[in-house]
N, C-alpha and C. Protein backbone atom coordinates (compact mmCIF):
# COMPACT_ATOMS: atom_id res chain seq x y z
N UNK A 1 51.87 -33.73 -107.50
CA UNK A 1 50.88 -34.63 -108.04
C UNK A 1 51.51 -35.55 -109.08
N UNK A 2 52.27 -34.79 -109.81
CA UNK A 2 52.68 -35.74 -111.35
C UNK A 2 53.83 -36.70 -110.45
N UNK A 3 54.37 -36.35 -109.05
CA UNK A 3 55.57 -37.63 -108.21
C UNK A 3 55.03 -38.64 -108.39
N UNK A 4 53.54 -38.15 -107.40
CA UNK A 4 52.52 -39.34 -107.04
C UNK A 4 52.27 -40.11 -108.01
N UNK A 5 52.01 -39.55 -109.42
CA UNK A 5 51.49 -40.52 -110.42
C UNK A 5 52.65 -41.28 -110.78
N UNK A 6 53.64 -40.65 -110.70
CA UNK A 6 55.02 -41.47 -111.28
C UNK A 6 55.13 -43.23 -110.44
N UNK A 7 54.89 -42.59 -109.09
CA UNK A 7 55.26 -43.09 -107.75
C UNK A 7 54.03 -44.66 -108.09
N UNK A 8 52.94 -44.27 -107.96
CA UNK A 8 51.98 -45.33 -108.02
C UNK A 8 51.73 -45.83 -109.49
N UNK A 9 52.67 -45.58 -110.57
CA UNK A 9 52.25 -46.44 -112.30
C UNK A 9 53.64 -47.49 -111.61
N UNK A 10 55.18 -46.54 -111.03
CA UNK A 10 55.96 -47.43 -110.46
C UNK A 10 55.81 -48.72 -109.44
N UNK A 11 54.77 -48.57 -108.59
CA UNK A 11 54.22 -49.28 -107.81
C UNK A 11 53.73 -50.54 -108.53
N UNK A 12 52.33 -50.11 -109.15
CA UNK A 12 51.32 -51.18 -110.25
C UNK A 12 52.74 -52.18 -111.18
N UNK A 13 53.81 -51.47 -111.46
CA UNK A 13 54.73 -52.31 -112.34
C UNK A 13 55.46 -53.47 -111.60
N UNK A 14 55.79 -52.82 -111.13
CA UNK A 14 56.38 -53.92 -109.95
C UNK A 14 55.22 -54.71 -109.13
N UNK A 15 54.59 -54.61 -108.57
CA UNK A 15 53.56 -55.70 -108.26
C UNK A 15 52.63 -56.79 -109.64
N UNK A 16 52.78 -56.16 -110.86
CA UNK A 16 52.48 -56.49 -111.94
C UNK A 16 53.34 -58.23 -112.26
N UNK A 17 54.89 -57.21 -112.16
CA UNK A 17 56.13 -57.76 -112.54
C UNK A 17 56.40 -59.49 -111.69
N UNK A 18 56.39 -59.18 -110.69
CA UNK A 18 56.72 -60.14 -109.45
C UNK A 18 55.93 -61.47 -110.14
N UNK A 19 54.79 -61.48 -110.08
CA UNK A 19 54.43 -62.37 -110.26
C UNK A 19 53.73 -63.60 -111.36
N UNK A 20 53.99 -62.13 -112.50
CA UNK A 20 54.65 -63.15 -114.00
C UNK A 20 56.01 -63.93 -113.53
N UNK A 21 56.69 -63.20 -113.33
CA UNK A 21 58.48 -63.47 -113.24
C UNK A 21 58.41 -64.51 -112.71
N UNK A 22 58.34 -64.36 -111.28
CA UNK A 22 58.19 -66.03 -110.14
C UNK A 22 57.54 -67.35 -110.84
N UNK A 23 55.69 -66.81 -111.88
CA UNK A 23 54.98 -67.59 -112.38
C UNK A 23 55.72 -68.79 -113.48
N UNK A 24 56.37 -67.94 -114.17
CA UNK A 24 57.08 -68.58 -115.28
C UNK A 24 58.47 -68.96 -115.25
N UNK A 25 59.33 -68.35 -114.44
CA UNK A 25 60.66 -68.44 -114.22
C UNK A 25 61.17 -70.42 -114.18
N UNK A 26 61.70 -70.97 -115.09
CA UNK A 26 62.13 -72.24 -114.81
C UNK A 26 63.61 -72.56 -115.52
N UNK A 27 64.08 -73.51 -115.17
CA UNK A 27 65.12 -73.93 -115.28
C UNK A 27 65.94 -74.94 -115.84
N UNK A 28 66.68 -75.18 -116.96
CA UNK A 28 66.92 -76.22 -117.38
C UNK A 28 68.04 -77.21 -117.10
N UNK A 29 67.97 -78.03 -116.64
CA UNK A 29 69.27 -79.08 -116.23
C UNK A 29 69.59 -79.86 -117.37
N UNK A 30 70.51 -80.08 -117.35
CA UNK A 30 71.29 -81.03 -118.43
C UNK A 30 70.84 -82.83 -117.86
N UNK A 31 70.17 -83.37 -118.36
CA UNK A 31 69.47 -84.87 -118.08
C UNK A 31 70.62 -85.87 -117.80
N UNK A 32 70.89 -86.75 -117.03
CA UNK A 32 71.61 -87.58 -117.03
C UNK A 32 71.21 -88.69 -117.87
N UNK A 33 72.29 -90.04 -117.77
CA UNK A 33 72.27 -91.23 -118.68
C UNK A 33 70.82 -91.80 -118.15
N UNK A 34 70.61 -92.31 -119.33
CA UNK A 34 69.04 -92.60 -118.78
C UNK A 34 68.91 -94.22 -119.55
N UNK A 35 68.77 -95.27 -118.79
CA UNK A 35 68.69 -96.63 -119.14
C UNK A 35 67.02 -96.94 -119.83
N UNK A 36 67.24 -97.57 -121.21
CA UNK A 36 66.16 -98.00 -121.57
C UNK A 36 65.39 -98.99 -121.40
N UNK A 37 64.54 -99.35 -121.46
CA UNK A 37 63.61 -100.87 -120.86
C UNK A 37 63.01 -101.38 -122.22
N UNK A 38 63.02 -101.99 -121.94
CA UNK A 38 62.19 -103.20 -123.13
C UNK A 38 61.40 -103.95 -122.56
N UNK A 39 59.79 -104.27 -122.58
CA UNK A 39 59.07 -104.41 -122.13
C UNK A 39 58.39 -105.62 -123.26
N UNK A 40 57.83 -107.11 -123.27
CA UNK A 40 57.01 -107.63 -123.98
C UNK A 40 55.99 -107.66 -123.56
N UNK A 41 54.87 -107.61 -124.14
CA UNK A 41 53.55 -108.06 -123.12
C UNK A 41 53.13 -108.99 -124.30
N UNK A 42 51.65 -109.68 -123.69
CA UNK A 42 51.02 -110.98 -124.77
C UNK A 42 49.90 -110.38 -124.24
N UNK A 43 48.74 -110.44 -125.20
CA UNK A 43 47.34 -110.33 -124.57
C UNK A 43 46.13 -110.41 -126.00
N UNK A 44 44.77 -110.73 -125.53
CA UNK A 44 44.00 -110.65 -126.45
C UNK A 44 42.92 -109.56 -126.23
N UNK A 45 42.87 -109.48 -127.38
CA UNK A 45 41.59 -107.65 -127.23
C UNK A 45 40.05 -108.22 -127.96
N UNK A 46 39.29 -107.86 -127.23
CA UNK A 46 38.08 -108.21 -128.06
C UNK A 46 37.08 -106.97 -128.44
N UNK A 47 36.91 -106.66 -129.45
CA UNK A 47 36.28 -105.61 -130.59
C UNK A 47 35.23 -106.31 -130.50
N UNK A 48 33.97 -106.15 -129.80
CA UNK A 48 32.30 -106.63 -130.23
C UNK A 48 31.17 -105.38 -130.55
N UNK A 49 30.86 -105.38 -131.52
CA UNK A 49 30.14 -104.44 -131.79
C UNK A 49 28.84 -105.17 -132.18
N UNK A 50 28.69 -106.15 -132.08
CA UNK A 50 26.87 -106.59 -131.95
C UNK A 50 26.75 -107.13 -130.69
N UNK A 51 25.13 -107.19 -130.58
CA UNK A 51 24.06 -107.25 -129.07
C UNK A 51 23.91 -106.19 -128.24
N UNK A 52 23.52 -106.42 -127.06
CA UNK A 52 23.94 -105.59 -126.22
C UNK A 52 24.41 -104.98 -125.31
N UNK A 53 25.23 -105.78 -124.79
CA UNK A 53 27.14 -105.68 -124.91
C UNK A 53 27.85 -105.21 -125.63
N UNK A 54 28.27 -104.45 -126.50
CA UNK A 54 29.06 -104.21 -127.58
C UNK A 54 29.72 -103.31 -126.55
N UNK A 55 31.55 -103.54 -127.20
CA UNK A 55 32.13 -102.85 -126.67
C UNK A 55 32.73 -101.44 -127.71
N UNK A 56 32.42 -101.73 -128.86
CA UNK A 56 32.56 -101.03 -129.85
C UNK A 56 31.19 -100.43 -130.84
N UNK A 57 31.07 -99.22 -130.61
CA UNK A 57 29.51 -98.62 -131.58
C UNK A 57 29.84 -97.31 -132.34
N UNK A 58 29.26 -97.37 -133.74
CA UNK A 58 29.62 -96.25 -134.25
C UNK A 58 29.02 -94.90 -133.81
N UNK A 59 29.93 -93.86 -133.77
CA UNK A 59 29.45 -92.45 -133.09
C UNK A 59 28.96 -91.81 -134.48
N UNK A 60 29.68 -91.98 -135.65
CA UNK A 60 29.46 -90.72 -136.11
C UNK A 60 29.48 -91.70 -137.97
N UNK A 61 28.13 -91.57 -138.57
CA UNK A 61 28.46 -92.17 -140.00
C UNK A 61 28.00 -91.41 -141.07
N UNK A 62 28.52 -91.60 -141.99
CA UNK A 62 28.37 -91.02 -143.67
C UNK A 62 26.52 -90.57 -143.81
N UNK A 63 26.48 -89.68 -144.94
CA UNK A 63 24.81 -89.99 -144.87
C UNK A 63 24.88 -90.69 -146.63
N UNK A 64 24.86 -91.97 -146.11
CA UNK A 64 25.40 -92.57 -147.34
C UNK A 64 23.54 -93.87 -147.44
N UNK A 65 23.57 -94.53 -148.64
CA UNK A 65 22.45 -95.34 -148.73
C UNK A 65 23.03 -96.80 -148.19
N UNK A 66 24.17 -97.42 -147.85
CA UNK A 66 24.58 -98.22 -147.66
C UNK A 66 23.76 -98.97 -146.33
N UNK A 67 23.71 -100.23 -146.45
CA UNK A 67 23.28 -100.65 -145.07
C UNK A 67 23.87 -101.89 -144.75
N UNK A 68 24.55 -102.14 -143.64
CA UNK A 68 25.17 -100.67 -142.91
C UNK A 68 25.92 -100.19 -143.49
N UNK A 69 25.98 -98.78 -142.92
CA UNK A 69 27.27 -97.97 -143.48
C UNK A 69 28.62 -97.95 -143.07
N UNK A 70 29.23 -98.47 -143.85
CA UNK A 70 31.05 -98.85 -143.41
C UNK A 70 31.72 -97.59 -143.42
N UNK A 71 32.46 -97.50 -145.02
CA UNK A 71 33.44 -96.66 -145.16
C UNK A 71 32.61 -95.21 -144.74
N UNK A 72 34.05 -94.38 -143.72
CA UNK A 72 33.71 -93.39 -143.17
C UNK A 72 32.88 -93.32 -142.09
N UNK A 73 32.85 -94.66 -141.30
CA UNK A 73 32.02 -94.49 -139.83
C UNK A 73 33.17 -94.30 -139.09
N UNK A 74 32.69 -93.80 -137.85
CA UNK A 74 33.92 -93.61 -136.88
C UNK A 74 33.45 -94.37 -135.81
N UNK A 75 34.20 -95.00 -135.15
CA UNK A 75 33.65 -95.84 -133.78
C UNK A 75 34.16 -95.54 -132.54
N UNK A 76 33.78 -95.87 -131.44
CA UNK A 76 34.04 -95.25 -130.17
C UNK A 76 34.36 -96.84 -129.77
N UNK A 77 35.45 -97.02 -129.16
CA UNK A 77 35.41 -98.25 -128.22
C UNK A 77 36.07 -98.13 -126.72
N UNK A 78 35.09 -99.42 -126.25
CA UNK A 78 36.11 -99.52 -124.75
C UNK A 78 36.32 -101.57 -124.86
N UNK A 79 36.92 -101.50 -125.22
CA UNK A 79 36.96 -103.03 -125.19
C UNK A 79 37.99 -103.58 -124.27
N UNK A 80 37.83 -105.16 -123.48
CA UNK A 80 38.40 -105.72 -122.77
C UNK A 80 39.66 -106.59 -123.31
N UNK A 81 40.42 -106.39 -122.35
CA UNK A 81 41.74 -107.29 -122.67
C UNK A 81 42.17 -107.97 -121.82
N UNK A 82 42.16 -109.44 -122.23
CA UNK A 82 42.53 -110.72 -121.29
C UNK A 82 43.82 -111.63 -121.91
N UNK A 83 43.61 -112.44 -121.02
CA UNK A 83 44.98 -113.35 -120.75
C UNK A 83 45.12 -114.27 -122.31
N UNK A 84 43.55 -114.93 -122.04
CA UNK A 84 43.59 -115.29 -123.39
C UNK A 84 42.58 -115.28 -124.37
N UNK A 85 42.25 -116.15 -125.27
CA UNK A 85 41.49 -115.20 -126.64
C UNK A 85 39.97 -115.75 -125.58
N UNK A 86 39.72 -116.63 -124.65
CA UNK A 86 38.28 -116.29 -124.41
C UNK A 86 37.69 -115.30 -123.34
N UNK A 87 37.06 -114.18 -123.69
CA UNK A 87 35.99 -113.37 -123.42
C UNK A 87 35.78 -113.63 -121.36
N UNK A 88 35.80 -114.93 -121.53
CA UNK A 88 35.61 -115.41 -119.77
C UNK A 88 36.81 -115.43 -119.34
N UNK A 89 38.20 -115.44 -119.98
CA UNK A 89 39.57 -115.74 -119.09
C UNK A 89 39.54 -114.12 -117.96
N UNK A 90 40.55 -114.23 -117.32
CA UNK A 90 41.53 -113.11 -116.57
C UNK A 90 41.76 -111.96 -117.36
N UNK A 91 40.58 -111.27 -116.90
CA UNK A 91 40.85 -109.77 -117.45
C UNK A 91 41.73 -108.63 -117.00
N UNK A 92 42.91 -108.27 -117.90
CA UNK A 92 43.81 -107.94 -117.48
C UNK A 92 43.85 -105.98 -117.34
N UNK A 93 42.81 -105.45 -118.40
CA UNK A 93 42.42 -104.36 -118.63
C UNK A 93 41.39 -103.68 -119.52
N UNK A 94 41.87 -102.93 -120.47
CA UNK A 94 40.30 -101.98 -121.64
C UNK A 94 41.22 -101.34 -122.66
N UNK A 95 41.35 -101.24 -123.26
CA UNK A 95 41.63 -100.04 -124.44
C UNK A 95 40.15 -99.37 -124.57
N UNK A 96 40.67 -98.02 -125.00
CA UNK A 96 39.82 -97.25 -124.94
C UNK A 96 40.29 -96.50 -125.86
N UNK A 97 39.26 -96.10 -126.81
CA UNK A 97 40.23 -95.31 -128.19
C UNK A 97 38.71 -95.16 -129.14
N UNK A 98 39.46 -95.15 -130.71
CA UNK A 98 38.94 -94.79 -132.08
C UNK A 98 39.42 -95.56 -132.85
N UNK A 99 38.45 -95.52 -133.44
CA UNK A 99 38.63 -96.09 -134.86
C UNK A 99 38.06 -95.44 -135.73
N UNK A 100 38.23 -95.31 -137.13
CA UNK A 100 37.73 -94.94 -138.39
C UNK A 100 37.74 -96.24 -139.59
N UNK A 101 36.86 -96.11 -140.30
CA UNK A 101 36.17 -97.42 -141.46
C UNK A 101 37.20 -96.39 -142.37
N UNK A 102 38.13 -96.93 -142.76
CA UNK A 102 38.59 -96.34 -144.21
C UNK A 102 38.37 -96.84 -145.82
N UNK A 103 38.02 -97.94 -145.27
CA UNK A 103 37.60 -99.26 -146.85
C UNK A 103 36.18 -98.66 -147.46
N UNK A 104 36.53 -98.18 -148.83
CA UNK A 104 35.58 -98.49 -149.61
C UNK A 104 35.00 -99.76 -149.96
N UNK A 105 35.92 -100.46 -150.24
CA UNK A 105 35.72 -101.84 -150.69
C UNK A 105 34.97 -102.83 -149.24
N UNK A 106 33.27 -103.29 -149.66
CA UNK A 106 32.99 -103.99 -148.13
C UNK A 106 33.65 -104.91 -147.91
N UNK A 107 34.12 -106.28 -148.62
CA UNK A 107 34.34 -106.60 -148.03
C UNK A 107 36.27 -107.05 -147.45
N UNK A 108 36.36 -105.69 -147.16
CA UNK A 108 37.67 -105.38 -146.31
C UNK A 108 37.59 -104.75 -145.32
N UNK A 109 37.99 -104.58 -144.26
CA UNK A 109 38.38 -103.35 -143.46
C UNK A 109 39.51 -102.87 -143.33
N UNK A 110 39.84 -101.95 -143.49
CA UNK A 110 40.86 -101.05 -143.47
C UNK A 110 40.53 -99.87 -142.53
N UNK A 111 41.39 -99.50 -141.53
CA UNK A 111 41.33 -98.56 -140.48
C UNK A 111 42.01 -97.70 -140.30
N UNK A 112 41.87 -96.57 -139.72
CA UNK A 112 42.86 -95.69 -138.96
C UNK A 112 42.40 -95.81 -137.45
N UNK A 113 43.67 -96.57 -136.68
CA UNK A 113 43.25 -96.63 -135.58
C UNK A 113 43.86 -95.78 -134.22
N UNK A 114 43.41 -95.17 -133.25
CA UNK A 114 43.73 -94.90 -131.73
C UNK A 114 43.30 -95.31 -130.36
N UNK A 115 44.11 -95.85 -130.11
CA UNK A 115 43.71 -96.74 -128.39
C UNK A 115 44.52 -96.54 -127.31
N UNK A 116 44.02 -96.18 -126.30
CA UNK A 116 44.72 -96.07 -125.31
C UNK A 116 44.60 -97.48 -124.34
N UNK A 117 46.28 -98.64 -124.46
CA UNK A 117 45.32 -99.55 -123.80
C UNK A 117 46.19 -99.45 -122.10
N UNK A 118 45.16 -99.41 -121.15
CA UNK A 118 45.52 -99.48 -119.88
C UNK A 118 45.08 -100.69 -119.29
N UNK A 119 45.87 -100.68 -118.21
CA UNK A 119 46.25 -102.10 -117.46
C UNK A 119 45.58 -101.90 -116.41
N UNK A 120 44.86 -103.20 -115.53
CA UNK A 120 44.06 -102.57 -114.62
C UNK A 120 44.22 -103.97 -113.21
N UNK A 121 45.04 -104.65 -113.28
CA UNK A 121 46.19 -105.23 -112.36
C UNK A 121 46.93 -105.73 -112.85
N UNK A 122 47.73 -106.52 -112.00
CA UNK A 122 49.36 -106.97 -111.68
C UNK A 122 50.43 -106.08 -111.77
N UNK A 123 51.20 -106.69 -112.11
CA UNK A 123 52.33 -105.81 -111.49
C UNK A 123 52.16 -104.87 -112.87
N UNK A 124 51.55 -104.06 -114.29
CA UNK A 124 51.33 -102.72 -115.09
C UNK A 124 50.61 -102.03 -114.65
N UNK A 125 49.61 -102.21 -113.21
CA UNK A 125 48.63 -101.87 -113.16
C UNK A 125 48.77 -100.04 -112.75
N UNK A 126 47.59 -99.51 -113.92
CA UNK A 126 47.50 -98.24 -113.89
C UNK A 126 48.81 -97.68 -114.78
N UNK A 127 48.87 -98.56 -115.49
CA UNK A 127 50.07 -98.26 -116.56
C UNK A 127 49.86 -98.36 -118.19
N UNK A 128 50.01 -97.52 -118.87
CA UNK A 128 49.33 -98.09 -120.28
C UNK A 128 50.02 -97.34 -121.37
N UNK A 129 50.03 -97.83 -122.29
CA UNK A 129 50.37 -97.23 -124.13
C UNK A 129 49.49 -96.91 -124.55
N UNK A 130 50.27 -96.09 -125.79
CA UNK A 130 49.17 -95.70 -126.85
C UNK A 130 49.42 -96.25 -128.00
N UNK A 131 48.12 -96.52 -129.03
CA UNK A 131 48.68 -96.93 -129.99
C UNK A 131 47.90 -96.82 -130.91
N UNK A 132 48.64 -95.45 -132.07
CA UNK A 132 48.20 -94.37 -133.41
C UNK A 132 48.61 -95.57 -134.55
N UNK A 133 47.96 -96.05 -135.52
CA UNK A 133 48.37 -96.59 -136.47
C UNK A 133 47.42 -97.23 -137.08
N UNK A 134 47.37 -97.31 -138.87
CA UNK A 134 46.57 -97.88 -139.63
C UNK A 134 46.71 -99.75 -139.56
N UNK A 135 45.15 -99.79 -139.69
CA UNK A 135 44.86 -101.58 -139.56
C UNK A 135 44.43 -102.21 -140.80
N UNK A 136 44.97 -102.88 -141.15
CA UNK A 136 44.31 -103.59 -142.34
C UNK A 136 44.02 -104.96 -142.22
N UNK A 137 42.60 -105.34 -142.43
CA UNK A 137 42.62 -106.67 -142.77
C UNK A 137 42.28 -107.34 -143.80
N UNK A 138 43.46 -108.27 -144.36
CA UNK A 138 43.65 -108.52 -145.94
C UNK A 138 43.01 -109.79 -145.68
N UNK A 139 42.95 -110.38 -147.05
CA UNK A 139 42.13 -111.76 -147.35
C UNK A 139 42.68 -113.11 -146.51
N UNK A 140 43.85 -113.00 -145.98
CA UNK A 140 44.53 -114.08 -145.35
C UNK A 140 44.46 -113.86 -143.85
N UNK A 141 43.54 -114.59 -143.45
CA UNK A 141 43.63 -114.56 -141.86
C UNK A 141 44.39 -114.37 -141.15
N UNK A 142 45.53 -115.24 -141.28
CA UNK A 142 46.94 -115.63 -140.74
C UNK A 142 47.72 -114.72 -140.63
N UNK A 143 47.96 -113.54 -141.42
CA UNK A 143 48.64 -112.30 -141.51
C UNK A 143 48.90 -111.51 -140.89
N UNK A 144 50.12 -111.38 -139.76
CA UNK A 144 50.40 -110.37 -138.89
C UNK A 144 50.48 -108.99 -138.76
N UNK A 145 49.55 -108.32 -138.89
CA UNK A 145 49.87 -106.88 -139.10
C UNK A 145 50.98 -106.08 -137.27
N UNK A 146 51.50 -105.05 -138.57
CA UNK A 146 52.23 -104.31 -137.34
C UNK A 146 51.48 -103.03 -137.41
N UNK A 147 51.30 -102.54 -136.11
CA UNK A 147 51.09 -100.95 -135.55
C UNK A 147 51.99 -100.75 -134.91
N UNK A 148 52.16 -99.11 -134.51
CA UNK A 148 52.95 -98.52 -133.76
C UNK A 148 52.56 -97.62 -132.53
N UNK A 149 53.51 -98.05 -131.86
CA UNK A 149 52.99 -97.35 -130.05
C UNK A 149 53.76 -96.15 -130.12
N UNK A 150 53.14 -95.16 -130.00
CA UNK A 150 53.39 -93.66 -129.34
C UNK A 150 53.41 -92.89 -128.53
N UNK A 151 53.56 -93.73 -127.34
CA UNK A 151 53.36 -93.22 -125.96
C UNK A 151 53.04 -93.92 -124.84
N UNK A 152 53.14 -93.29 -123.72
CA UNK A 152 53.12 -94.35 -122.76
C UNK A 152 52.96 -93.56 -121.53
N UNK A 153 52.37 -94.13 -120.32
CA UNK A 153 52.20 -93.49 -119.31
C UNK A 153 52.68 -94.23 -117.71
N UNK A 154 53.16 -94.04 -116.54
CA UNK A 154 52.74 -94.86 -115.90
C UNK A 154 54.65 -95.60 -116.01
N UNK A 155 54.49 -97.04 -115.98
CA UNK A 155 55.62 -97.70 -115.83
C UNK A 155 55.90 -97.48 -117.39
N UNK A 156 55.25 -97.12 -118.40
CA UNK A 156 55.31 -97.18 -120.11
C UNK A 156 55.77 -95.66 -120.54
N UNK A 157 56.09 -94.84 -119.23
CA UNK A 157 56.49 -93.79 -119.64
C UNK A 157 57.22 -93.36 -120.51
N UNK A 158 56.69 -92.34 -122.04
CA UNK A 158 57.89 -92.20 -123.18
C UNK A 158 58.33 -93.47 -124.07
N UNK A 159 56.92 -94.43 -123.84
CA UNK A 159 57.26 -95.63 -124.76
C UNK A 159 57.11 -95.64 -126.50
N UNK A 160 57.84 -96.26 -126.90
CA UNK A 160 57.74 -96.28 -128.81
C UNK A 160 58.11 -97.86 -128.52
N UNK A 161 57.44 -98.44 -129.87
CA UNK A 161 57.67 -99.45 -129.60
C UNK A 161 57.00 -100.09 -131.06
N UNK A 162 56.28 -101.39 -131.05
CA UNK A 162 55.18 -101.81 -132.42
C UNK A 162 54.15 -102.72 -131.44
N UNK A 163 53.57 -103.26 -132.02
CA UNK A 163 52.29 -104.43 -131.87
C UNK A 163 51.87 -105.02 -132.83
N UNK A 164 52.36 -106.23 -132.85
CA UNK A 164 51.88 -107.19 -133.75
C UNK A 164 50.81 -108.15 -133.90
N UNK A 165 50.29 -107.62 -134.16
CA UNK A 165 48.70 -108.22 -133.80
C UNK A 165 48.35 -109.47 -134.90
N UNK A 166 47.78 -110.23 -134.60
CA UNK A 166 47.15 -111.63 -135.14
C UNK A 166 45.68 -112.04 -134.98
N UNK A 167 44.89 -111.66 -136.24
CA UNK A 167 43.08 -111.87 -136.03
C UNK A 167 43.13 -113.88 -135.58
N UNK A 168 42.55 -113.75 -134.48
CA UNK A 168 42.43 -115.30 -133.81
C UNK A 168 40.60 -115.81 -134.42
N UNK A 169 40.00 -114.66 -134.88
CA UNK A 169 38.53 -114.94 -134.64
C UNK A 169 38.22 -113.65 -135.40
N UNK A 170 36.94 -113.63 -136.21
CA UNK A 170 36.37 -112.65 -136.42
C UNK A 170 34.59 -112.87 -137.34
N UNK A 171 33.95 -112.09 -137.23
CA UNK A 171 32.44 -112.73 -137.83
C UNK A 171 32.11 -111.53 -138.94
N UNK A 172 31.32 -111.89 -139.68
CA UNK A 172 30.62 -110.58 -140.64
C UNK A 172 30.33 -109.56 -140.32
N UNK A 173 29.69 -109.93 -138.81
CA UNK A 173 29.09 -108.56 -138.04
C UNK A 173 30.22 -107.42 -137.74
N UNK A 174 31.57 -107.93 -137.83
CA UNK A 174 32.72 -106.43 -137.39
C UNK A 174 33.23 -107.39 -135.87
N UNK A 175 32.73 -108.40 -135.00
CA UNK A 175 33.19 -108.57 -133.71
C UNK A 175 34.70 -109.28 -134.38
N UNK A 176 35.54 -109.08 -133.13
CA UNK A 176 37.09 -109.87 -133.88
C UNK A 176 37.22 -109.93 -132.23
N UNK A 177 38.60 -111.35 -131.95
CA UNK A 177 39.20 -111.37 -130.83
C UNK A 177 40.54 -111.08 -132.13
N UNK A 178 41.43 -110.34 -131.23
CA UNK A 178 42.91 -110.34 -131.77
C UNK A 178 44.02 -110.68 -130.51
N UNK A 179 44.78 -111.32 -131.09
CA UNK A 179 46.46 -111.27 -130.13
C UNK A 179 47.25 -110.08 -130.46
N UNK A 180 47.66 -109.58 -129.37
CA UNK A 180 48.36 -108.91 -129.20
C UNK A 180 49.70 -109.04 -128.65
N UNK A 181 51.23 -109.17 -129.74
CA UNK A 181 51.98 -109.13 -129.21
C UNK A 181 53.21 -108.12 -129.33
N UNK A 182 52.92 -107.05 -128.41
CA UNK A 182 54.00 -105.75 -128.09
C UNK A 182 55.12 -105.71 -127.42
N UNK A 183 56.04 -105.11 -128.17
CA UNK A 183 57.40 -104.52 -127.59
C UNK A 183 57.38 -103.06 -127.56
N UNK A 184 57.33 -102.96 -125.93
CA UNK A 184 58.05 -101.48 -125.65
C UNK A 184 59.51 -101.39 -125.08
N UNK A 185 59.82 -100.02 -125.89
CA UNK A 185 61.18 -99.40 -125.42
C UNK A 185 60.56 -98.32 -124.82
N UNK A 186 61.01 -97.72 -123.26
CA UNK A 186 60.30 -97.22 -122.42
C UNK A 186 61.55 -96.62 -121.54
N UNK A 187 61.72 -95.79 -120.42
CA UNK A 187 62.19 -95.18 -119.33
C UNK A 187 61.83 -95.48 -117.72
């Protein structure tokens, strides 16, 4: 009797065993030379958060007396991106992301921003970056801010890179068109 038990805990181990082992078992190769790409793109993004259309609405705000309430709203967007700054040109794709109101001060905005922007033809299509980085907009229109790209999917695979963005347009209400002009380093 005590074989048998030996015999069948031996059994359960090994059928146990097999198929962690096989499950997880992988392998590491040493990577070959791997050529980098540099990628420019040009494009304009439009942020509308009034009517009803908005491509941008706050999800989640302060329980503050302010009206409206800025600092500390968080926003959800899907906004469109075209060829050029008007709304009717050749739409080229969407970012889709977050934002956060970080400005106390109204009348500034200051952000922490995340967007995923994907491409939705020509030759990027189904290809897109990411892009983690604080926004500020200071008293001078004209003022190029830089963000930074952290990723990439698609032909943008493993991209780092910046985006230099330029407010072309913007109203009281929060709507802005911006230019967008990015360099990726990519695989």
């Amino acid at each position: 009797m005590e074989n048998q038990m030996i015999f069948a805990w031996a059994i359960i181990f090994c059928l146990a065993v097999a198929p962690v082992h096989g499950q997880y078992y992988s392998r590491t190769v040493k990577a070959g030379p791997r050529v980098e790409k540099i990628t420019r793109l040009h494009f304009f993004f439009h942020d509308i958060r009034s009517g009803e259309n908005a491509t941008a609405i706050p999800i989640a705000s302060p329980n503050t007396t302010q009206d409206p309430p800025t600092y500390g709203t968080l926003y959800a967007m899907d906004d469109p991106l075209t060829m050029e700054s008007e709304l009717t040109s050749t739409l080229i794709g969407n970012s889709q992301g977050l934002y956060l109101d970080l400005s106390r001060e109204r009348t500034q905005f200051t952000s922490i921003f995340y967007a995923d922007f994907a491409f939705t033809t020509g030759r990027f299509n189904g290809s897109s970056f990411s892009l983690f980085s604080r926004f500020s907009a200071e008293d001078d229109p004209s003022t190029i801010r830089e963000m930074a790209i952290v990723g990439g999917r698609g032909a943008f695979r493993m991209a780092t890179g910046f985006a230099l963005l330029r407010p072309v347009w913007s109203n009281t209400i929060g709507d802005a068109i911006v230019e967008f002009n990015v360099t990726l380093y990519h695989y």
